[in-house]
C-alpha atoms as a PDB file:
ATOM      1  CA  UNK A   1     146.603 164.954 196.093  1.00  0.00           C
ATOM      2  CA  UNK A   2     147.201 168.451 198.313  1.00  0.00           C
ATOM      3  CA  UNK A   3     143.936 167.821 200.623  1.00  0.00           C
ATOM      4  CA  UNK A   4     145.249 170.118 203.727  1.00  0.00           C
ATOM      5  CA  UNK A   5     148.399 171.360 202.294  1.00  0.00           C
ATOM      6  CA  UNK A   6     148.735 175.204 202.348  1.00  0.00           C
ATOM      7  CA  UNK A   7     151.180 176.459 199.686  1.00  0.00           C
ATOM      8  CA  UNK A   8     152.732 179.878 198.599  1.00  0.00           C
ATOM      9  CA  UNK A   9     153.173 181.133 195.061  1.00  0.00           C
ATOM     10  CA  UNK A  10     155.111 183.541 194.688  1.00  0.00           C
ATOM     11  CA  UNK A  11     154.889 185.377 191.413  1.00  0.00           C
ATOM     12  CA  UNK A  12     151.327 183.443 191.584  1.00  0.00           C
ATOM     13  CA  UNK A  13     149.653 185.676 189.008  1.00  0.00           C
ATOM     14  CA  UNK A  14     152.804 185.728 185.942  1.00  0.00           C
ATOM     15  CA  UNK A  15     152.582 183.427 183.160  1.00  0.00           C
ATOM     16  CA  UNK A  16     153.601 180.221 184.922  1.00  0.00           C
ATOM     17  CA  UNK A  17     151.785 181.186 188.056  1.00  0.00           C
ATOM     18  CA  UNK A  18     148.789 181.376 187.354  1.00  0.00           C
ATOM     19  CA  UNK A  19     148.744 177.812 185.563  1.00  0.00           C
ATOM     20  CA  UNK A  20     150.346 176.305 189.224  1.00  0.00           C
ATOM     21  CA  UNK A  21     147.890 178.429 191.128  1.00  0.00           C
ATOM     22  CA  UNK A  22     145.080 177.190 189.035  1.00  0.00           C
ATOM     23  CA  UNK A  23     146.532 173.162 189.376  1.00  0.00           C
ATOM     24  CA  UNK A  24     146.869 173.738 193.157  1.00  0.00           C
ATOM     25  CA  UNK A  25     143.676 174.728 193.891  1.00  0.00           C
ATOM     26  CA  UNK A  26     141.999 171.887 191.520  1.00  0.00           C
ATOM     27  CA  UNK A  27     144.168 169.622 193.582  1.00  0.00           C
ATOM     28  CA  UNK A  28     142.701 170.163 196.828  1.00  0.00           C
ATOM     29  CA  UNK A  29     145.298 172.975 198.464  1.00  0.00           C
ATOM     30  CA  UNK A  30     145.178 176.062 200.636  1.00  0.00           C
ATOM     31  CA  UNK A  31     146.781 178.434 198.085  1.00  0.00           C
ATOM     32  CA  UNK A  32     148.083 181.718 199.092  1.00  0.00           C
ATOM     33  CA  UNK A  33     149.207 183.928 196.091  1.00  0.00           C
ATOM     34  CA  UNK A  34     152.203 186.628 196.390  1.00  0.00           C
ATOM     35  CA  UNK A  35     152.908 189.012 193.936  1.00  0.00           C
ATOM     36  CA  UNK A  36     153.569 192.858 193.424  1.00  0.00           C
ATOM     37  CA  UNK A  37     150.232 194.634 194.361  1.00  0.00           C
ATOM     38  CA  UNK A  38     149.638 196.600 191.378  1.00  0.00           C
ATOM     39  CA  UNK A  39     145.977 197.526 189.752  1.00  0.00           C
ATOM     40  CA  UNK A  40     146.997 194.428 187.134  1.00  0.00           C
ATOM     41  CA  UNK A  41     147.338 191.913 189.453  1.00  0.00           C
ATOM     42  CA  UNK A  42     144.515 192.788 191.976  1.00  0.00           C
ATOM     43  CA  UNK A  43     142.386 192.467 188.696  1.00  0.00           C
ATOM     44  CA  UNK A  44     144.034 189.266 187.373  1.00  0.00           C
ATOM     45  CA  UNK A  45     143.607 188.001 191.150  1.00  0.00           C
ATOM     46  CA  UNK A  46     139.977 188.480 191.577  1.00  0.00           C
ATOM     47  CA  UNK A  47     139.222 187.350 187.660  1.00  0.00           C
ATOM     48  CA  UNK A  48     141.484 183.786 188.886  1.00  0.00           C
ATOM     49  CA  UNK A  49     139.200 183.530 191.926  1.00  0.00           C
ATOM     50  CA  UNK A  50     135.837 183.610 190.073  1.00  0.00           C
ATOM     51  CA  UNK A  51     137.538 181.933 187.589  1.00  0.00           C
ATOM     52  CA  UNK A  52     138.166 178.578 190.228  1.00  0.00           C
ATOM     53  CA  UNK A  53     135.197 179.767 192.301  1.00  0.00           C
ATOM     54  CA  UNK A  54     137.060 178.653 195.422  1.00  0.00           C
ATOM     55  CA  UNK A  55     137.160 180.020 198.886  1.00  0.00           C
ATOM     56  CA  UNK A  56     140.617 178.569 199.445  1.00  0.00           C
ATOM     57  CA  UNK A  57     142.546 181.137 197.528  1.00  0.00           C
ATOM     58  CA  UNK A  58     144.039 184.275 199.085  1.00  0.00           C
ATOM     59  CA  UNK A  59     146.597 187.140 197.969  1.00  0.00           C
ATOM     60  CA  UNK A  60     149.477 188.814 199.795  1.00  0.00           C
ATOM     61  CA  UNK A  61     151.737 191.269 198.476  1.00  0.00           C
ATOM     62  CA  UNK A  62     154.861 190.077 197.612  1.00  0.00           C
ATOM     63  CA  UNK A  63     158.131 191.921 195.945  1.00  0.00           C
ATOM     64  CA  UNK A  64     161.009 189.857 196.294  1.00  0.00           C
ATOM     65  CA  UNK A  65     163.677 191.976 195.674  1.00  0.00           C
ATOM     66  CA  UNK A  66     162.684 193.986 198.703  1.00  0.00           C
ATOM     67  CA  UNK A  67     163.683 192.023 201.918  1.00  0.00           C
ATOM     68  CA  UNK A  68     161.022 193.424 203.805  1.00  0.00           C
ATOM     69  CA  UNK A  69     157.750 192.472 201.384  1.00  0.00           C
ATOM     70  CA  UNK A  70     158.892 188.990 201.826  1.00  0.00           C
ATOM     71  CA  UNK A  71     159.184 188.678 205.204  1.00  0.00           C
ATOM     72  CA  UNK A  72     156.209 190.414 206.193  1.00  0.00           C
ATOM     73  CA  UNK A  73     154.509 188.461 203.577  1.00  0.00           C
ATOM     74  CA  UNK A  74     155.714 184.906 204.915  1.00  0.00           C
ATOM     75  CA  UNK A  75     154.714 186.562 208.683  1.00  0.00           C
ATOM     76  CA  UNK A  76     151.219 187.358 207.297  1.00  0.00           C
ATOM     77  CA  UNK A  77     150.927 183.788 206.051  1.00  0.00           C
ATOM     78  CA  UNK A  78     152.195 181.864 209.104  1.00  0.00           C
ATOM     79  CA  UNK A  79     149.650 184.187 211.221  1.00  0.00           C
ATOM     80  CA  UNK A  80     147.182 183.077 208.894  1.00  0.00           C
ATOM     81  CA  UNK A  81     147.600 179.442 208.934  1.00  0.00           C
ATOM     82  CA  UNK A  82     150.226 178.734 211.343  1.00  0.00           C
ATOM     83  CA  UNK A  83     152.031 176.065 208.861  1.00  0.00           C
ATOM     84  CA  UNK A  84     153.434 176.615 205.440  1.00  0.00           C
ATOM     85  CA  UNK A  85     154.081 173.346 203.785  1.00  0.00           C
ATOM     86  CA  UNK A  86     155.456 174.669 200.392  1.00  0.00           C
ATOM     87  CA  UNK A  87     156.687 177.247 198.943  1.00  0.00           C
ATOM     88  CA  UNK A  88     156.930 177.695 194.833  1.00  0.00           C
ATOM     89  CA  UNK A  89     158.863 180.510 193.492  1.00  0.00           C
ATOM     90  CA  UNK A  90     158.298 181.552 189.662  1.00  0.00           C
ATOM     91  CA  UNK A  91     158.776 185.142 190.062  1.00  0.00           C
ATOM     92  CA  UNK A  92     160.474 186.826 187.146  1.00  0.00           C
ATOM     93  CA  UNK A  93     161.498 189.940 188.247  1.00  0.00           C
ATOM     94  CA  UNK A  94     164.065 192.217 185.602  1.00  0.00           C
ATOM     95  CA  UNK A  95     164.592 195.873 185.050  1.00  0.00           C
ATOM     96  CA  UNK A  96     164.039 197.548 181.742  1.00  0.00           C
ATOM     97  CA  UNK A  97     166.964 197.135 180.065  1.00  0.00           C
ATOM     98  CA  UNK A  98     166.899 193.404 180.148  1.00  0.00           C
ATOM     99  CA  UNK A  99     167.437 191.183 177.178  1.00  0.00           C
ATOM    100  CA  UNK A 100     169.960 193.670 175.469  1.00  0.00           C
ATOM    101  CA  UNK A 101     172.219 192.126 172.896  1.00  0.00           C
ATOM    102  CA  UNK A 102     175.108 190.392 175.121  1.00  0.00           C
ATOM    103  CA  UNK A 103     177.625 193.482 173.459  1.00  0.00           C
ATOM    104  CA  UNK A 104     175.172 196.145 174.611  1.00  0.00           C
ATOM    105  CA  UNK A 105     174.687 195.145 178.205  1.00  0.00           C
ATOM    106  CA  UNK A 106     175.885 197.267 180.816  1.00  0.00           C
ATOM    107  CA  UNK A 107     177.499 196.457 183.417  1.00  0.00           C
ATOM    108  CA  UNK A 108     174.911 198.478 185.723  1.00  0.00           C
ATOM    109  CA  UNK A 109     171.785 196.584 184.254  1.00  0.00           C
ATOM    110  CA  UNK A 110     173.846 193.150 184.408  1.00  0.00           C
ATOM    111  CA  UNK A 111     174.481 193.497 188.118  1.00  0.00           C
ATOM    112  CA  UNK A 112     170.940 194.995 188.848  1.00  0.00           C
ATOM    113  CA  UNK A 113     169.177 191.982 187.279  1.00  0.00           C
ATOM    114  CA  UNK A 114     171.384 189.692 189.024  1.00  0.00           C
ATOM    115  CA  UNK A 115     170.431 191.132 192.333  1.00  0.00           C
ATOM    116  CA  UNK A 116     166.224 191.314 191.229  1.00  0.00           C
ATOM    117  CA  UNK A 117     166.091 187.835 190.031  1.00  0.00           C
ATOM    118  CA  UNK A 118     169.102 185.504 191.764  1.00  0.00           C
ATOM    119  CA  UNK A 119     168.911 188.134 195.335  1.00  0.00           C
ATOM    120  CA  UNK A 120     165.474 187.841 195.255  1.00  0.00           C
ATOM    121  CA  UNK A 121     165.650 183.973 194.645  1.00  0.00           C
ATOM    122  CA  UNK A 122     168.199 183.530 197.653  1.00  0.00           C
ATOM    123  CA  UNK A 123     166.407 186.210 199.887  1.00  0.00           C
ATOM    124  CA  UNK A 124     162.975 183.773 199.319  1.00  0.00           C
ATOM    125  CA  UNK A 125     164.014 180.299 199.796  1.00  0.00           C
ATOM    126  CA  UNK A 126     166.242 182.257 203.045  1.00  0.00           C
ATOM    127  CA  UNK A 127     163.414 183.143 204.561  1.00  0.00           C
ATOM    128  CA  UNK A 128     160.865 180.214 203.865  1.00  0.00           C
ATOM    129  CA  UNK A 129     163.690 177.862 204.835  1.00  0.00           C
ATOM    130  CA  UNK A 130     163.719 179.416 208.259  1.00  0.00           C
ATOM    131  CA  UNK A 131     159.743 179.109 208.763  1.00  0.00           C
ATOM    132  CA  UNK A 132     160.513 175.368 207.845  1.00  0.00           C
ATOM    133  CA  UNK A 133     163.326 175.046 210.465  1.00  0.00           C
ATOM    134  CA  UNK A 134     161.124 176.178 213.453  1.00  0.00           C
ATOM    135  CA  UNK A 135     158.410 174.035 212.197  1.00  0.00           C
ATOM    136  CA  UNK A 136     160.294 171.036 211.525  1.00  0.00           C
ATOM    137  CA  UNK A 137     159.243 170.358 207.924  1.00  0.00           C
ATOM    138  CA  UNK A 138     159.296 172.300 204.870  1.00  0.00           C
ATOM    139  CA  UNK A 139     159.262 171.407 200.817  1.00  0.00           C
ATOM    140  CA  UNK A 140     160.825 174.421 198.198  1.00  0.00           C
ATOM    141  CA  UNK A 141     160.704 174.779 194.736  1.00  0.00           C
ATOM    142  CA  UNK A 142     162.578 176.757 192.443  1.00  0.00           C
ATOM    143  CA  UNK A 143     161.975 177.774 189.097  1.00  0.00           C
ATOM    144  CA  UNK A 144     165.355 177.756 187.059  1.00  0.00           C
ATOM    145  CA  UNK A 145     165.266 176.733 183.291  1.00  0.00           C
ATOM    146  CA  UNK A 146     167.140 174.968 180.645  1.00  0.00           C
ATOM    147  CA  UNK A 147     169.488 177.904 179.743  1.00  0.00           C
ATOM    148  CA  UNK A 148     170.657 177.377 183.353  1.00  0.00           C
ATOM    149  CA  UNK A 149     172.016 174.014 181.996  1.00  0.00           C
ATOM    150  CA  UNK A 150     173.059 173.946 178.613  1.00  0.00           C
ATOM    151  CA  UNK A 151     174.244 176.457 176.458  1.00  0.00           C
ATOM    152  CA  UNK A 152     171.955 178.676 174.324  1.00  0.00           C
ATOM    153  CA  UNK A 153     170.925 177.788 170.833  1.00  0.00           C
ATOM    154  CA  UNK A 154     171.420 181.122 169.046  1.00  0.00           C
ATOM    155  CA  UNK A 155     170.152 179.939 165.536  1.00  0.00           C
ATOM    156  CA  UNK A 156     166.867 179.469 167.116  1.00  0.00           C
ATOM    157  CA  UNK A 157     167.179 183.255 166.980  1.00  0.00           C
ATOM    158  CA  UNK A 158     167.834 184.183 163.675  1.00  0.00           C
ATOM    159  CA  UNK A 159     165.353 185.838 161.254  1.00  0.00           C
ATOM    160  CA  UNK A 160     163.345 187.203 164.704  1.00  0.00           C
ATOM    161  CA  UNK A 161     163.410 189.738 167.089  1.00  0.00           C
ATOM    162  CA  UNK A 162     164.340 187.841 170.345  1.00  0.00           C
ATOM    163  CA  UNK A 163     167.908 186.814 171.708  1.00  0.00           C
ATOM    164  CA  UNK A 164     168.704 185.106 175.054  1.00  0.00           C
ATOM    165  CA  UNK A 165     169.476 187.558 177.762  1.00  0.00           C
ATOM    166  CA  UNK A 166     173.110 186.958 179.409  1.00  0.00           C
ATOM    167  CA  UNK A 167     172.209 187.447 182.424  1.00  0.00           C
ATOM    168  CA  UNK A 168     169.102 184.688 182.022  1.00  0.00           C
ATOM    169  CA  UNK A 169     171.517 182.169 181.679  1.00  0.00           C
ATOM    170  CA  UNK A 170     174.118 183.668 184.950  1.00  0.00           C
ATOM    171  CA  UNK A 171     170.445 183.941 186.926  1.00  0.00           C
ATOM    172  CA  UNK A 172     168.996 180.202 186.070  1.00  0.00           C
ATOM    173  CA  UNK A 173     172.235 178.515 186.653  1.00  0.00           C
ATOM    174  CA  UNK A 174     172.671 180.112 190.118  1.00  0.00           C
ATOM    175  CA  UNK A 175     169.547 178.939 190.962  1.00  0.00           C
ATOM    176  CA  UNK A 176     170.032 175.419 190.057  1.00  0.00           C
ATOM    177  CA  UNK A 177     173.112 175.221 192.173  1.00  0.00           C
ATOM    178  CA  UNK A 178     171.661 177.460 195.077  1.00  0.00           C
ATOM    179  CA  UNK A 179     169.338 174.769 195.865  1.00  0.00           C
ATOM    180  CA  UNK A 180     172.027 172.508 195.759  1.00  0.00           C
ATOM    181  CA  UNK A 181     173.740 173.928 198.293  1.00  0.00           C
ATOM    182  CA  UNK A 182     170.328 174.398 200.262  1.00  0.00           C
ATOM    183  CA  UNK A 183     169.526 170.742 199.790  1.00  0.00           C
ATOM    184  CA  UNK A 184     173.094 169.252 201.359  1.00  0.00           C
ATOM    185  CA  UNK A 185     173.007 172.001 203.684  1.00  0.00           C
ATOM    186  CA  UNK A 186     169.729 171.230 205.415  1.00  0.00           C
ATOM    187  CA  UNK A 187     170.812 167.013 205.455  1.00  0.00           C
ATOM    188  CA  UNK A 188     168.900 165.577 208.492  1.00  0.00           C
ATOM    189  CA  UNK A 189     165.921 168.680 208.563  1.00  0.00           C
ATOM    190  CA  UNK A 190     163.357 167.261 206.777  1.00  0.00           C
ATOM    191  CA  UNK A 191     163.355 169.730 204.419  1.00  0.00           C
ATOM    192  CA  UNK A 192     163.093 168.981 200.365  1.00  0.00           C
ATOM    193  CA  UNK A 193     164.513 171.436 197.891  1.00  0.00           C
ATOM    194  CA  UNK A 194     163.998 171.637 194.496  1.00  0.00           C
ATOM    195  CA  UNK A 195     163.873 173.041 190.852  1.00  0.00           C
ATOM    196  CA  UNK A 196     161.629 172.909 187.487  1.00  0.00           C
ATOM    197  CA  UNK A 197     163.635 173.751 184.674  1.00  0.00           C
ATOM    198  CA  UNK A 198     161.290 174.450 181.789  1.00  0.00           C
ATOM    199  CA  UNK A 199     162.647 174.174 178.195  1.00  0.00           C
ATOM    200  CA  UNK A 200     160.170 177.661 175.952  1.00  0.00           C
ATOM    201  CA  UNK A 201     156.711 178.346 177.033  1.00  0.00           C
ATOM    202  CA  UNK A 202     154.543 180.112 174.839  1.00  0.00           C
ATOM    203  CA  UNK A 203     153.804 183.301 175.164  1.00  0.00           C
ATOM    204  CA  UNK A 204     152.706 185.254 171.812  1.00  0.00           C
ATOM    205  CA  UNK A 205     155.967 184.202 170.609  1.00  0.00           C
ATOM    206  CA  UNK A 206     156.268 184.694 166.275  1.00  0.00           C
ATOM    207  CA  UNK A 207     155.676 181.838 164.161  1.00  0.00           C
ATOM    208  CA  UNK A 208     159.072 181.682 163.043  1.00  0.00           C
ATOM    209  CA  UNK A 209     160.789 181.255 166.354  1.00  0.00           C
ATOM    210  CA  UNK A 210     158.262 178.469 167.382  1.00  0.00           C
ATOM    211  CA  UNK A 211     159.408 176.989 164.353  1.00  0.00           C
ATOM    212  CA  UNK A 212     163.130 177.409 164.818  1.00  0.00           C
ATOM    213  CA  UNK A 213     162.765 175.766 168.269  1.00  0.00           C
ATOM    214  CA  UNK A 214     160.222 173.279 167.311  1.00  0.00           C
ATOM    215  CA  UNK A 215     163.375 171.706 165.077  1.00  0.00           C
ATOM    216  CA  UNK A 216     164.936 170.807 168.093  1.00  0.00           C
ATOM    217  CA  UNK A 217     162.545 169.019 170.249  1.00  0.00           C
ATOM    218  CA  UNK A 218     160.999 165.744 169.878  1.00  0.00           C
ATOM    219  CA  UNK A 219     156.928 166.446 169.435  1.00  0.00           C
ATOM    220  CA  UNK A 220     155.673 169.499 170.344  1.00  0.00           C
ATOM    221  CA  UNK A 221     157.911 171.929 170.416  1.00  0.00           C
ATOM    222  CA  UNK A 222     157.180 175.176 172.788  1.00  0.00           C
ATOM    223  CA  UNK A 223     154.790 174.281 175.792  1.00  0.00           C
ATOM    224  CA  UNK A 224     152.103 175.554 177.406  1.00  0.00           C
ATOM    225  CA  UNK A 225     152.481 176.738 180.726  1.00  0.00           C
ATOM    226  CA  UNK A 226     150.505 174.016 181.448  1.00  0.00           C
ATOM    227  CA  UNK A 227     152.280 171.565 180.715  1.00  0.00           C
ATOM    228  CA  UNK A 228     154.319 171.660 183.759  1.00  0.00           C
ATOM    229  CA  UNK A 229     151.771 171.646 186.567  1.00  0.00           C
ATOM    230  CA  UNK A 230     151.950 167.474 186.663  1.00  0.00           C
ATOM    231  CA  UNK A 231     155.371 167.539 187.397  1.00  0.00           C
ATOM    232  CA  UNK A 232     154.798 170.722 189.935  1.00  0.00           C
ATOM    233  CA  UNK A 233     151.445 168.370 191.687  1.00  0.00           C
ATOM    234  CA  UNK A 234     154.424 165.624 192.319  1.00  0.00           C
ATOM    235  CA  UNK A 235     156.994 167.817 193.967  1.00  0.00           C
ATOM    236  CA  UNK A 236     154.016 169.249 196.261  1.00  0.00           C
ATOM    237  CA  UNK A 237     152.578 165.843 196.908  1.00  0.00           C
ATOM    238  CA  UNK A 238     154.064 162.998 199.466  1.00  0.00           C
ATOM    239  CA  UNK A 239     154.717 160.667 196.566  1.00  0.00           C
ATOM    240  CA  UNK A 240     157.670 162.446 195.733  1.00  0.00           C
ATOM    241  CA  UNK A 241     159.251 162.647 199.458  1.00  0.00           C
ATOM    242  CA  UNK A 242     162.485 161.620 198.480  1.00  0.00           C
ATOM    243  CA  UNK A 243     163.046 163.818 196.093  1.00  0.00           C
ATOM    244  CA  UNK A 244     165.499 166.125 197.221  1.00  0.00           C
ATOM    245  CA  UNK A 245     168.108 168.640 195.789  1.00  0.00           C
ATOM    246  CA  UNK A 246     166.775 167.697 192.075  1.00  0.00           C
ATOM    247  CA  UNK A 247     166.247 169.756 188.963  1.00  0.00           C
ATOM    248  CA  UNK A 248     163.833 168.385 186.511  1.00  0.00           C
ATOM    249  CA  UNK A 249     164.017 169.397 183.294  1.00  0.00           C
ATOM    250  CA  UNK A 250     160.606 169.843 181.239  1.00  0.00           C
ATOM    251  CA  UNK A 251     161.612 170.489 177.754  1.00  0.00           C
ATOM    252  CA  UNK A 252     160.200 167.897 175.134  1.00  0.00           C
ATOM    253  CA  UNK A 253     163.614 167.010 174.657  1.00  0.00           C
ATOM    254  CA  UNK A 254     165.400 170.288 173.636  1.00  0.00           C
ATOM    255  CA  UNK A 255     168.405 169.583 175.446  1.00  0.00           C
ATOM    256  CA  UNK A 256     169.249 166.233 174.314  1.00  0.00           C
END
């Protein structure tokens, strides 16, 4: 379905990226991966590759909470192929103090993770929406969630660990209505915008919170990451061309 389509992950090798970077490739696409260059991910790169044994697969560093990384990195890529047709962000950037109880957060931290996660959204989807200006076409997607639309269910909380970070739900919210604003703003361009807002993914999460949130959905409770690369393979595809300033929610009915 992406025969001849070059995309760009960003955050490629996280939890959710490497499940989209995996679908892309088995779909036929050019796939360039950004994400931090540390020791991990030049490891978890080269284990992906031999992993898809595919020659279509490349990495370029990516931060994007520094302004520079990500335009050099979109330079590096149009240079390379002299086209981007999509761009997927799923980075998750945060500083160490994130997820604090909602009492203990400072104000610091609050307006630092703001500035990783929502900047570094805006600062992306800036910067790939001006490659798709000059070429005329473009197609974005944005990684929000669904505690950027509803309210948190606390009680899925109790007897663990875990909370919901505040500043999760001020983050995923702006990003939903970010590419709102993108979408109406670039009327005319040929340019699609859109999110994925996926309800929990597993991720060595405690039997009794995949319990607790099981009680609220409809089957199967927490996904696999996974489980949201057929609705990523439509938004990259041409079947869904007239999609545009959407946010599908993937969340086995936890927000009903």
């Amino acid at each position: 379905m992406l025969d001849k389509k070059n995309i760009f992950i960003v955050g490629g090798l996280g939890l959710l990226g490497r499940a989209f970077s995996k679908s892309v490739i088995e779909n036929g696409a050019e796939l360039v991966i950004g994400d931090i260059e540390t020791k991990e991910n030049i490891q978890r790169f080269n284990n992906l590759k031999k992993e898809l044994n595919s020659n279509k697969i490349q990495f370029i560093p990516c931060d994007i909470s520094s302004e520079s990384s990500v335009k050099n990195a979109f330079k590096e890529i149009f240079e390379l192929y002299q086209h981007i047709d999509a761009v997927v962000n799923t980075s998750y950037p945060r500083n160490e103090n994130f997820g604090n109880d909602f009492l203990d957060v400072d104000i610091n931290d609050f307006n630092e993770n703001i500035n990783l996660h929502l900047g570094g959204y805006f600062l992306t989807s800036q910067v790939a929406i001006k490659y798709f200006l000059n070429q005329g076409i473009g197609n974005l997607i944005n990684i929000a969630s669904i505690y950027g639309v509803i309210a948190p269910k606390f009680e899925i909380y109790k007897s663990t660990e875990l909370t919901t970070p505040v500043e999760y739900s001020a983050i995923k919210s702006g990003i939903i209505h970010l590419n709102k604003y993108f979408s109406k703003y670039l009327k005319g361009k040929n340019i699609r915008v859109n999110c994925i807002s996926p309800g929990g993914i597993i991720n060595n999460h405690s039997e009794i919170f995949k319990e607790n949130y099981r009680a609220y959905t409809l089957n199967k409770g927490m996904l696999d990451s996974s489980d949201l690369t057929g609705t990523l393979i439509y938004l990259l595809s041409d079947m869904s061309k007239y999609i545009n300033g959407q946010n599908i929610i993937i969340d086995d009915g936890f927000t009903l």
